[in-house]
N, C-alpha and C. Protein backbone atom coordinates (compact mmCIF):
# COMPACT_ATOMS: atom_id res chain seq x y z
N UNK A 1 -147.11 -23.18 -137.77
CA UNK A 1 -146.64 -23.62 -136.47
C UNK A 1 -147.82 -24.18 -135.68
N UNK A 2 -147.69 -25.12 -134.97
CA UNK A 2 -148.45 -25.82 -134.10
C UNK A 2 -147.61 -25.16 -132.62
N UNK A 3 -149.50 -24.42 -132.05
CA UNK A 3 -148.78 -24.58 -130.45
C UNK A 3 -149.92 -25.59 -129.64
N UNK A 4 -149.22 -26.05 -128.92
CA UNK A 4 -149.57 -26.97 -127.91
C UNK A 4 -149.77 -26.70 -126.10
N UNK A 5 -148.89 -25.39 -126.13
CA UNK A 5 -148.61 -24.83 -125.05
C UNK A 5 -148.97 -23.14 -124.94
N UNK A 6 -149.20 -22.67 -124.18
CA UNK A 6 -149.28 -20.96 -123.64
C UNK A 6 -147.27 -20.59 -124.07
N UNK A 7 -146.33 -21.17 -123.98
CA UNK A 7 -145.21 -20.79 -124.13
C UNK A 7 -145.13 -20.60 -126.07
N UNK A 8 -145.83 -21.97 -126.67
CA UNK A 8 -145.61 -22.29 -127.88
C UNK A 8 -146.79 -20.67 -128.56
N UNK A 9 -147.74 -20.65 -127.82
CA UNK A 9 -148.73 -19.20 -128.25
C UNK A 9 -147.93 -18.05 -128.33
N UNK A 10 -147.03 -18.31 -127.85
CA UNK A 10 -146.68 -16.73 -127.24
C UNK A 10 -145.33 -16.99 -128.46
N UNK A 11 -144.65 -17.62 -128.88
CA UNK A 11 -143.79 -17.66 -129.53
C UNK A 11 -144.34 -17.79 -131.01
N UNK A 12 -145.62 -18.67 -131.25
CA UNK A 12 -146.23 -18.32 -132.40
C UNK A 12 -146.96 -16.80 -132.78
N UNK A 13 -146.86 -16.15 -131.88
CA UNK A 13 -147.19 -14.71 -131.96
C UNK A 13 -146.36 -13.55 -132.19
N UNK A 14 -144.98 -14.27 -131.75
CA UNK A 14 -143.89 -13.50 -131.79
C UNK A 14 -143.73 -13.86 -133.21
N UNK A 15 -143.91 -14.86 -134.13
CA UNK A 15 -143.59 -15.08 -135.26
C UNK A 15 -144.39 -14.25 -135.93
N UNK A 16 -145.85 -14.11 -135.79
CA UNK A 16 -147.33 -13.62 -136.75
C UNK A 16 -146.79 -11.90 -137.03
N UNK A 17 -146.02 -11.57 -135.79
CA UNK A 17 -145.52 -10.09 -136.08
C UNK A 17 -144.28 -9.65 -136.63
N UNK A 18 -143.64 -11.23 -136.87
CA UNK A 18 -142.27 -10.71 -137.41
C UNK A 18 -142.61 -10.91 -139.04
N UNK A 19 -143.25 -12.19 -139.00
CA UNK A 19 -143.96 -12.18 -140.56
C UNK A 19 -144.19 -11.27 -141.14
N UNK A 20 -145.08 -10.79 -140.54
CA UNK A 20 -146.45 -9.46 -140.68
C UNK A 20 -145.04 -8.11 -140.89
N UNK A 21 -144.26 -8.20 -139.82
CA UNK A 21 -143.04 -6.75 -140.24
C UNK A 21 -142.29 -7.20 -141.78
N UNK A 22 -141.47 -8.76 -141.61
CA UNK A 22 -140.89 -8.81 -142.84
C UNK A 22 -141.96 -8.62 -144.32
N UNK A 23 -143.03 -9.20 -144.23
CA UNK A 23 -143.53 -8.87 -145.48
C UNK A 23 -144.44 -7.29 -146.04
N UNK A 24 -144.31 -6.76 -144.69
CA UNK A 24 -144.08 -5.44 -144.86
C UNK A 24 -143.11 -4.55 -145.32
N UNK A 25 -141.94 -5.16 -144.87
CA UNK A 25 -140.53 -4.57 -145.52
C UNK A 25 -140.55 -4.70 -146.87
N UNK A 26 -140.64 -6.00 -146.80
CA UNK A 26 -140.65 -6.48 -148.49
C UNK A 26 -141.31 -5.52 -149.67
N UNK A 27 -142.82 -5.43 -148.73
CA UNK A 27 -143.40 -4.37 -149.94
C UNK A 27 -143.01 -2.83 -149.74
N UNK A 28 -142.06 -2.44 -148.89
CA UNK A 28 -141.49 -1.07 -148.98
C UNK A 28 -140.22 -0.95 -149.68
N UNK A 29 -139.76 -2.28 -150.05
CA UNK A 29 -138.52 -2.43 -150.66
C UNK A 29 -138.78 -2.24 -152.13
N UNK A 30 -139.83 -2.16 -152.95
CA UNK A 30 -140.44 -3.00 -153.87
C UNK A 30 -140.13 -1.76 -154.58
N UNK A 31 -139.36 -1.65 -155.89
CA UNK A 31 -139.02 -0.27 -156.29
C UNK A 31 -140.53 0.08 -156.79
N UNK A 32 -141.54 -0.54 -157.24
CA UNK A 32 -142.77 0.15 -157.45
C UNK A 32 -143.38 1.24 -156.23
N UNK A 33 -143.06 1.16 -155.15
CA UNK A 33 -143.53 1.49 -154.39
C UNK A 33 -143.60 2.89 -153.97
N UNK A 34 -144.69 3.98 -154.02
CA UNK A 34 -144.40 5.22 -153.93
C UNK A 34 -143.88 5.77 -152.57
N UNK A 35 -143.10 6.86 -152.54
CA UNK A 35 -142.64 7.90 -151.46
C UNK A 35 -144.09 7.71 -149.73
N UNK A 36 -145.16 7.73 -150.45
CA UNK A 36 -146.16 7.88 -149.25
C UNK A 36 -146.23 6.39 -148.57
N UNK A 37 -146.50 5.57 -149.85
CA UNK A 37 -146.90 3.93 -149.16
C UNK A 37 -145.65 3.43 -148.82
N UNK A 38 -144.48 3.64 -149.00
CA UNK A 38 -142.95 3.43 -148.75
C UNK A 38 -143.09 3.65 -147.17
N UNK A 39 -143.42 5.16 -146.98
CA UNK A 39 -143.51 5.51 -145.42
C UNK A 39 -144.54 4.62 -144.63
N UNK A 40 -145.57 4.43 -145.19
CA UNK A 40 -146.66 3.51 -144.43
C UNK A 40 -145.86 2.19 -144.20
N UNK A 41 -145.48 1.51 -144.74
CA UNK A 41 -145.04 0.40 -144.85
C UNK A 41 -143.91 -0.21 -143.92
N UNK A 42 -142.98 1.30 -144.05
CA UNK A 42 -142.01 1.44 -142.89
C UNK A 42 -142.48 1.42 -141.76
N UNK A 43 -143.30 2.39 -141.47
CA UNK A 43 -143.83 2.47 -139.87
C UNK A 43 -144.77 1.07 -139.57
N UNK A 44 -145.90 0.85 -140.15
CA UNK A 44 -146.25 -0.87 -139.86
C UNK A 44 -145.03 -2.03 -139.50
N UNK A 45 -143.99 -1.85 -140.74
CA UNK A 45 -143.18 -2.66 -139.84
C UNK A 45 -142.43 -2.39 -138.61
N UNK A 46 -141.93 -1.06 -138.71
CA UNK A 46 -141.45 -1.22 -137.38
C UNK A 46 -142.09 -1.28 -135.87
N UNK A 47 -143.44 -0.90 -136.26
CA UNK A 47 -144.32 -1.69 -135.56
C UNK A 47 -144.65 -2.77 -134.58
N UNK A 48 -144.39 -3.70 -136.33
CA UNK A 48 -144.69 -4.97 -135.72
C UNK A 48 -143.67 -5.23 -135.07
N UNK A 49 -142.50 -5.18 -135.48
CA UNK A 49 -141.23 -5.56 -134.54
C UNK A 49 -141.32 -5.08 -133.10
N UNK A 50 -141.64 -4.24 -132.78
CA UNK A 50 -141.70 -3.49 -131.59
C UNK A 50 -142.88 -4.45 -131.00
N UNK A 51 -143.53 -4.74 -131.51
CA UNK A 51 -145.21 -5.44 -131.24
C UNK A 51 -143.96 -7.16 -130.83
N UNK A 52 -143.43 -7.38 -131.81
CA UNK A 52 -142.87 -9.20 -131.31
C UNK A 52 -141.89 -8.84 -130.07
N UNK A 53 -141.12 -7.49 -130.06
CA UNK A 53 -140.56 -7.61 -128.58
C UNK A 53 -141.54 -7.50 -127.45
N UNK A 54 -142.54 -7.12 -127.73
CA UNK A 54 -143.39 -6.66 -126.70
C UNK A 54 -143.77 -8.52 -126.30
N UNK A 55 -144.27 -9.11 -127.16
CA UNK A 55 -144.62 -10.43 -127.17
C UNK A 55 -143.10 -11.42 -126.26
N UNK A 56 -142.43 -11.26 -127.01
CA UNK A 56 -140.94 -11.50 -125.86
C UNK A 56 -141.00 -11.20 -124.67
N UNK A 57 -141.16 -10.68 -124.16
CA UNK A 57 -141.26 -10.01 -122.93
C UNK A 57 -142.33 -10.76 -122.43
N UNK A 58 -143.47 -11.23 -122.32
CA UNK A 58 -144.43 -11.94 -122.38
C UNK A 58 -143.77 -13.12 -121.77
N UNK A 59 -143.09 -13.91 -122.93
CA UNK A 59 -142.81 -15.00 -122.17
C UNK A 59 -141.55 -14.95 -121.27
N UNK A 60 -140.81 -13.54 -120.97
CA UNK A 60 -139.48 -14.17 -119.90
C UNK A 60 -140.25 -13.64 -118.42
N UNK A 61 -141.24 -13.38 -118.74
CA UNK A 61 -142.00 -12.73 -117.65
C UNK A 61 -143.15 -13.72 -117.03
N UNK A 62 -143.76 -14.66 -117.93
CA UNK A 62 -144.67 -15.74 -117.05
C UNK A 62 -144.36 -16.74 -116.38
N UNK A 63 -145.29 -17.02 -115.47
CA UNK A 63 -145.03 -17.88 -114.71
C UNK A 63 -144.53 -19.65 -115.70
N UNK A 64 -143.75 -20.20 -114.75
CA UNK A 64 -143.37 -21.08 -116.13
C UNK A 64 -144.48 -22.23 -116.11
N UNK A 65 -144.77 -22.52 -115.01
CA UNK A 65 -146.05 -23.79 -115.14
C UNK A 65 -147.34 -23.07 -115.83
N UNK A 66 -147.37 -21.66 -116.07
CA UNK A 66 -148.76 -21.45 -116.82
C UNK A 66 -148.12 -21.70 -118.70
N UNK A 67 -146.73 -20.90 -118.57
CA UNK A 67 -146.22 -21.50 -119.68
C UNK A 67 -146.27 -22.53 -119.87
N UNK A 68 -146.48 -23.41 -119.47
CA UNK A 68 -146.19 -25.17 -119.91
C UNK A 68 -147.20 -26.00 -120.15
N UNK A 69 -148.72 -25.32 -119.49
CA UNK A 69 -149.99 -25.62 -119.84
C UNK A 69 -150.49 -25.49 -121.08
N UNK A 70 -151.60 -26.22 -121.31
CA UNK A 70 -151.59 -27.22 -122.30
C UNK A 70 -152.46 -25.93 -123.19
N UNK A 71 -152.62 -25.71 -124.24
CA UNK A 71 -154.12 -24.67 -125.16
C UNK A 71 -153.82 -25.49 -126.60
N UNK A 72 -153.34 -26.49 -126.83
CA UNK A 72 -153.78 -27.53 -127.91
C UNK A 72 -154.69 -27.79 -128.60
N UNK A 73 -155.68 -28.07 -127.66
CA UNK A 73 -157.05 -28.70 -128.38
C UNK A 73 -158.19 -27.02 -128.64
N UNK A 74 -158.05 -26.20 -128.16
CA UNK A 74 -158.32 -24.77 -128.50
C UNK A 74 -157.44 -24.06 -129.49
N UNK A 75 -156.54 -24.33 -129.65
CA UNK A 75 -155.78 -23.57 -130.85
C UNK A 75 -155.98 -24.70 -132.14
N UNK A 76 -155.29 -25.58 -132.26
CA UNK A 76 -155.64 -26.20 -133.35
C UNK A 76 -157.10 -26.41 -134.07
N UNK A 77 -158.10 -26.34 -133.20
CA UNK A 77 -159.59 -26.31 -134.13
C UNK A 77 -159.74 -25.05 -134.37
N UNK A 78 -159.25 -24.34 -134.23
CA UNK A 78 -159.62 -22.90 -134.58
C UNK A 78 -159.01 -22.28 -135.71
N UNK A 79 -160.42 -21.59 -136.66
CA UNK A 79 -160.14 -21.45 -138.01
C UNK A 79 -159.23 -19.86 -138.40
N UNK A 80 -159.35 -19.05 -137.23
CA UNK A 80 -158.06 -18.06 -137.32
C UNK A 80 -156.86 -18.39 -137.19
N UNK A 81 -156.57 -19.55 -136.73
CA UNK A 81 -155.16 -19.97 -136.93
C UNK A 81 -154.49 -20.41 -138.08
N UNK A 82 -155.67 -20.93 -139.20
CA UNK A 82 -155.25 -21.10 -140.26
C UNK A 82 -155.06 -20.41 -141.53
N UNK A 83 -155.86 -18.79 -141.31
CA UNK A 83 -156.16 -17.55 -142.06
C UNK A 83 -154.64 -17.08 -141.57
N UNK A 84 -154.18 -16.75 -140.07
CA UNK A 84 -152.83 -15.85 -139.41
C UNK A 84 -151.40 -16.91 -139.99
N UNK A 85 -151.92 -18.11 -140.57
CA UNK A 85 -150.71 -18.59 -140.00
C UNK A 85 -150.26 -18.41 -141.94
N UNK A 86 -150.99 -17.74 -143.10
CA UNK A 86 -150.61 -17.44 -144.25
C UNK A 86 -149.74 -16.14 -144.12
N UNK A 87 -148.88 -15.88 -144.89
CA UNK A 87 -147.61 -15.37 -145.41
C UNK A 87 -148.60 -14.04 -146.40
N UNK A 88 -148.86 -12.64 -146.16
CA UNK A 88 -149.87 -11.94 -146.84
C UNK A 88 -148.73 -11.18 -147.86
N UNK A 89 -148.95 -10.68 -148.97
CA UNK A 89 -148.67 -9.75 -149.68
C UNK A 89 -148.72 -8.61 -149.86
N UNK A 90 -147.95 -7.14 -149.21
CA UNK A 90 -148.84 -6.00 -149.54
C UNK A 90 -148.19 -5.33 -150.69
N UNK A 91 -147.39 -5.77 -151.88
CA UNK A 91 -146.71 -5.35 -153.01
C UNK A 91 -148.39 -5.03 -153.80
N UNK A 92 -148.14 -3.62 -154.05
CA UNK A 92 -148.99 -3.20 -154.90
C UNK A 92 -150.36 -2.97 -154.54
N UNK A 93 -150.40 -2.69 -153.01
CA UNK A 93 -151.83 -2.26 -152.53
C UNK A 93 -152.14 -0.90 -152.28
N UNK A 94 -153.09 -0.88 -152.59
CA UNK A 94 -152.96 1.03 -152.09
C UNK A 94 -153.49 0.86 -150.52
N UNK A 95 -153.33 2.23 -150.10
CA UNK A 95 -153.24 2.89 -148.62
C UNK A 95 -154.26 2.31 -147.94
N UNK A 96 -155.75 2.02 -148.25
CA UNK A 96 -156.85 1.78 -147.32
C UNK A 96 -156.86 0.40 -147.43
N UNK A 97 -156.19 -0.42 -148.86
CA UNK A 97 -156.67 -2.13 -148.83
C UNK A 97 -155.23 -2.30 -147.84
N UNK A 98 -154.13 -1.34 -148.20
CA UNK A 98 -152.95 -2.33 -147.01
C UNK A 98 -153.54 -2.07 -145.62
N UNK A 99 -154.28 -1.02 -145.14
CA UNK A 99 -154.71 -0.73 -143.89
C UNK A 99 -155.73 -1.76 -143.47
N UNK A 100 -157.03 -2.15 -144.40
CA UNK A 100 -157.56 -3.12 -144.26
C UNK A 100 -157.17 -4.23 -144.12
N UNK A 101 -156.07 -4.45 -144.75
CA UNK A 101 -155.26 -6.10 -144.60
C UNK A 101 -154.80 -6.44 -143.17
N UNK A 102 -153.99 -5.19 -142.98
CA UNK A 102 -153.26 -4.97 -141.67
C UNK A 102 -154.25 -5.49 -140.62
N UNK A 103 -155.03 -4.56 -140.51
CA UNK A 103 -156.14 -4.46 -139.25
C UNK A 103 -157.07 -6.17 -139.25
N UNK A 104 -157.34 -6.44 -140.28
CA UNK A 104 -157.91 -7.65 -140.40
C UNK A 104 -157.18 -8.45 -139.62
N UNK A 105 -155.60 -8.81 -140.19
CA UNK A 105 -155.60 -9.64 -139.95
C UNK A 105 -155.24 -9.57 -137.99
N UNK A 106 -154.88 -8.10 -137.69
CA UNK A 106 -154.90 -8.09 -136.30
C UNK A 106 -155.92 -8.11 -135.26
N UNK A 107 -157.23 -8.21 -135.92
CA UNK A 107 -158.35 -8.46 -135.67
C UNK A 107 -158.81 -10.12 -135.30
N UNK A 108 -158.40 -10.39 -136.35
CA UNK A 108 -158.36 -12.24 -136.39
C UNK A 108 -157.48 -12.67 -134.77
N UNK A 109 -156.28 -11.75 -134.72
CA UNK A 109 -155.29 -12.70 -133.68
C UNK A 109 -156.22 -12.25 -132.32
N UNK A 110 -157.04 -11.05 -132.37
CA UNK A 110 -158.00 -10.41 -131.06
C UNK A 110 -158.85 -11.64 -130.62
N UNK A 111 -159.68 -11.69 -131.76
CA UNK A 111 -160.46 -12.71 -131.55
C UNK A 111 -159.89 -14.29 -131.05
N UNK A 112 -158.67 -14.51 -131.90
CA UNK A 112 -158.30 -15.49 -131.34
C UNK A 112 -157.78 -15.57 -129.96
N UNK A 113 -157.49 -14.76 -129.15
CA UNK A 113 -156.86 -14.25 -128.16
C UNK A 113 -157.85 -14.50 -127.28
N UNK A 114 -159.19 -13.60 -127.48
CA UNK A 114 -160.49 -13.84 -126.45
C UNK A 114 -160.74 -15.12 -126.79
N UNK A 115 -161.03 -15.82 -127.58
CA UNK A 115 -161.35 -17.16 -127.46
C UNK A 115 -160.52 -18.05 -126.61
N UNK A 116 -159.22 -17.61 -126.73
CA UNK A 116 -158.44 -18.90 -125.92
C UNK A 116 -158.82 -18.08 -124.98
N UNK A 117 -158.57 -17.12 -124.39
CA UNK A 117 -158.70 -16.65 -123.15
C UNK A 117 -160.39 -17.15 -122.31
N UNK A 118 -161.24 -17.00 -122.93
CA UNK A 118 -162.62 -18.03 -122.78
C UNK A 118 -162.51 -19.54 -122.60
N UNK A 119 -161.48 -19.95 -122.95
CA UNK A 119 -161.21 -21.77 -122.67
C UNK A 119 -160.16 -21.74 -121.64
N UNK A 120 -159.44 -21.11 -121.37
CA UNK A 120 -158.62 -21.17 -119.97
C UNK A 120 -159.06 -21.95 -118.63
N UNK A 121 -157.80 -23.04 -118.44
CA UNK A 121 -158.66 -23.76 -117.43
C UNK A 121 -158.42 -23.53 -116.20
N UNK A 122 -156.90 -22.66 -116.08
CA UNK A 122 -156.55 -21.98 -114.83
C UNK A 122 -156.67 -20.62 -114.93
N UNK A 123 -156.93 -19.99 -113.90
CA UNK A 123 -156.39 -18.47 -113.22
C UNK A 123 -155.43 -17.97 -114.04
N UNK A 124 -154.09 -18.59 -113.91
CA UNK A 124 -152.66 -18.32 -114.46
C UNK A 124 -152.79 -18.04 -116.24
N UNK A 125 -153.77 -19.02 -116.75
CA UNK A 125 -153.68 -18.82 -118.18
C UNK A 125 -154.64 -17.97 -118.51
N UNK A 126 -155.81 -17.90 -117.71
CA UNK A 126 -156.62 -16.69 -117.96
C UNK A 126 -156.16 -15.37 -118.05
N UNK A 127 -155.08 -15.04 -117.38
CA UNK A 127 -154.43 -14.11 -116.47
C UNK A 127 -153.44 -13.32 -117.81
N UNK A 128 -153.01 -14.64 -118.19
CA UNK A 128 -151.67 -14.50 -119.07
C UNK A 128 -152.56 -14.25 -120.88
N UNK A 129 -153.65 -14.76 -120.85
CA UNK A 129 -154.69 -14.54 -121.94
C UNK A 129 -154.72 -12.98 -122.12
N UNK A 130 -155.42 -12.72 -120.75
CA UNK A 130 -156.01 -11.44 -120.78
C UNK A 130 -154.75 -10.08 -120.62
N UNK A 131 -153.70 -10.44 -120.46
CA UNK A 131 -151.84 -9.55 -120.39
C UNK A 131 -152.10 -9.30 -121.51
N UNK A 132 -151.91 -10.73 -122.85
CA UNK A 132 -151.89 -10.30 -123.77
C UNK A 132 -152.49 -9.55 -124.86
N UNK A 133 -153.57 -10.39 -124.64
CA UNK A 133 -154.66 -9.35 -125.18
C UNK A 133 -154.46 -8.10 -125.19
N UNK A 134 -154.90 -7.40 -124.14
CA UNK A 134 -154.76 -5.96 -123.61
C UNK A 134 -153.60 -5.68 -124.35
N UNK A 135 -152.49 -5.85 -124.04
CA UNK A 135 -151.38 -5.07 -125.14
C UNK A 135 -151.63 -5.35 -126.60
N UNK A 136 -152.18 -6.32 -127.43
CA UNK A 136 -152.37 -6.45 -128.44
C UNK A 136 -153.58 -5.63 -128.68
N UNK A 137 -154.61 -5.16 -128.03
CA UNK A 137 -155.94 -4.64 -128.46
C UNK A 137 -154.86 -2.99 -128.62
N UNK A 138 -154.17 -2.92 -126.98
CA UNK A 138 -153.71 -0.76 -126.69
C UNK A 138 -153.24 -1.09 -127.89
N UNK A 139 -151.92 -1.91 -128.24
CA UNK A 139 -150.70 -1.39 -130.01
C UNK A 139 -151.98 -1.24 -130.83
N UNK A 140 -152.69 -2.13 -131.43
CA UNK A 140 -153.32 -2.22 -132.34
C UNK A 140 -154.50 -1.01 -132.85
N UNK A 141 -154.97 -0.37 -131.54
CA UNK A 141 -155.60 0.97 -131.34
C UNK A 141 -154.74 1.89 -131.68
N UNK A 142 -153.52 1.91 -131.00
CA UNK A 142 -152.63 2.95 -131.10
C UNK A 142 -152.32 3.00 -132.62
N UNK A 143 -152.43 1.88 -133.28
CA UNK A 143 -151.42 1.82 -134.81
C UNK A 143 -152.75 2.33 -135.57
N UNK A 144 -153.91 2.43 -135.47
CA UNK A 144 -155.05 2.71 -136.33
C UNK A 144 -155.31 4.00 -136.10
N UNK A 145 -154.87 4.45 -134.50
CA UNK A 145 -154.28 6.42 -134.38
C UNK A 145 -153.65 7.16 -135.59
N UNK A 146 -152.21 6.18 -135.18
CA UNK A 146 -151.45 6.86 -136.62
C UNK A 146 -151.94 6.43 -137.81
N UNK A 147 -152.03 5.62 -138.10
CA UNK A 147 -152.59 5.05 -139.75
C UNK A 147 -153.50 6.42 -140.07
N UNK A 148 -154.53 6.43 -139.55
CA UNK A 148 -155.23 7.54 -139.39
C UNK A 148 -155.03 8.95 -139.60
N UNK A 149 -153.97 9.46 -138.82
CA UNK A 149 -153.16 10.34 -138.93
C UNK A 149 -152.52 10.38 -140.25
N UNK A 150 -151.43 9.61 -140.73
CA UNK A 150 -150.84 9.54 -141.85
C UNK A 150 -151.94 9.68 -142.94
N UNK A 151 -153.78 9.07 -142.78
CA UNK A 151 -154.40 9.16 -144.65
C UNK A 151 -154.94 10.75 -144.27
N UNK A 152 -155.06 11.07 -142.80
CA UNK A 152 -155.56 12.73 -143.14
C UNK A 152 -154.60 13.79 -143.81
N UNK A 153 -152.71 13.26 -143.93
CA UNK A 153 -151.95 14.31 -144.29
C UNK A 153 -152.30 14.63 -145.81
């Protein structure tokens, strides 16, 4: 997806987590898949889903002219957009490489997040940068709580 806009970001984000849940499902569906990483897999996705409504909410909530402003020429040169915007596999990973995958790649969207938020040319998109962020940094903390939790059982 190409965004062009703070509305088009926020909807390409809502996608990166539904991705990120469906191909999570996928690998909990996977009859290889044991009883423990079955459960991991479950909770990441439902997660992420919870993570793309959170992103929804985002956009029925901004202002619409910051929505409509332009982050084009900052998103498209940027090389995390082209790592987030791949389709990942976790069929057949064990517990710390799917945790590593996970976190990576929610790491990548952080960074990408502060960066646009660093090119913001208004208040409004700075504003709406830094909303998101912050909820993407608290879930993403919070999900490395439990992850955590779940490899000490």
């Amino acid at each position: 997806m190409k965004a062009e806009t703070y509305r088009d970001l926020i909807e390409w984000t809502q996608q990166l987590h539904g991705h990120l849940a469906s191909s999570l499902e996928a690998g909990a569906a996977d009859s290889g898949t044991g009883e423990r990483m079955r459960a991991l897999l479950e909770y990441l996705a439902e997660h992420e889903r919870r993570m793309q409504q959170m992103v929804l909410r985002f956009e029925q909530q901004a202002d619409i002219k910051v929505l409509d402003s332009w982050v084009y020429d900052y998103f498209t040169d940027n090389p995390r957009v082209r790592l987030l915007n791949t389709r990942p596999s976790f069929v057949g990973l064990d517990y710390d490489a799917l945790c590593a995958m996970v976190f990576d790649l929610h790491n990548d969207a952080l960074d990408l997040y502060r960066y646009l938020q660093g090119r913001a040319e208004t208040a409004g998109g700075r504003e709406l940068m830094q909303d998101l962020l912050a909820m993407e940094e608290h879930e993403t903390l919070r999900l490395a709580e439990q992850v955590q939790r779940g490899q000490d059982l």
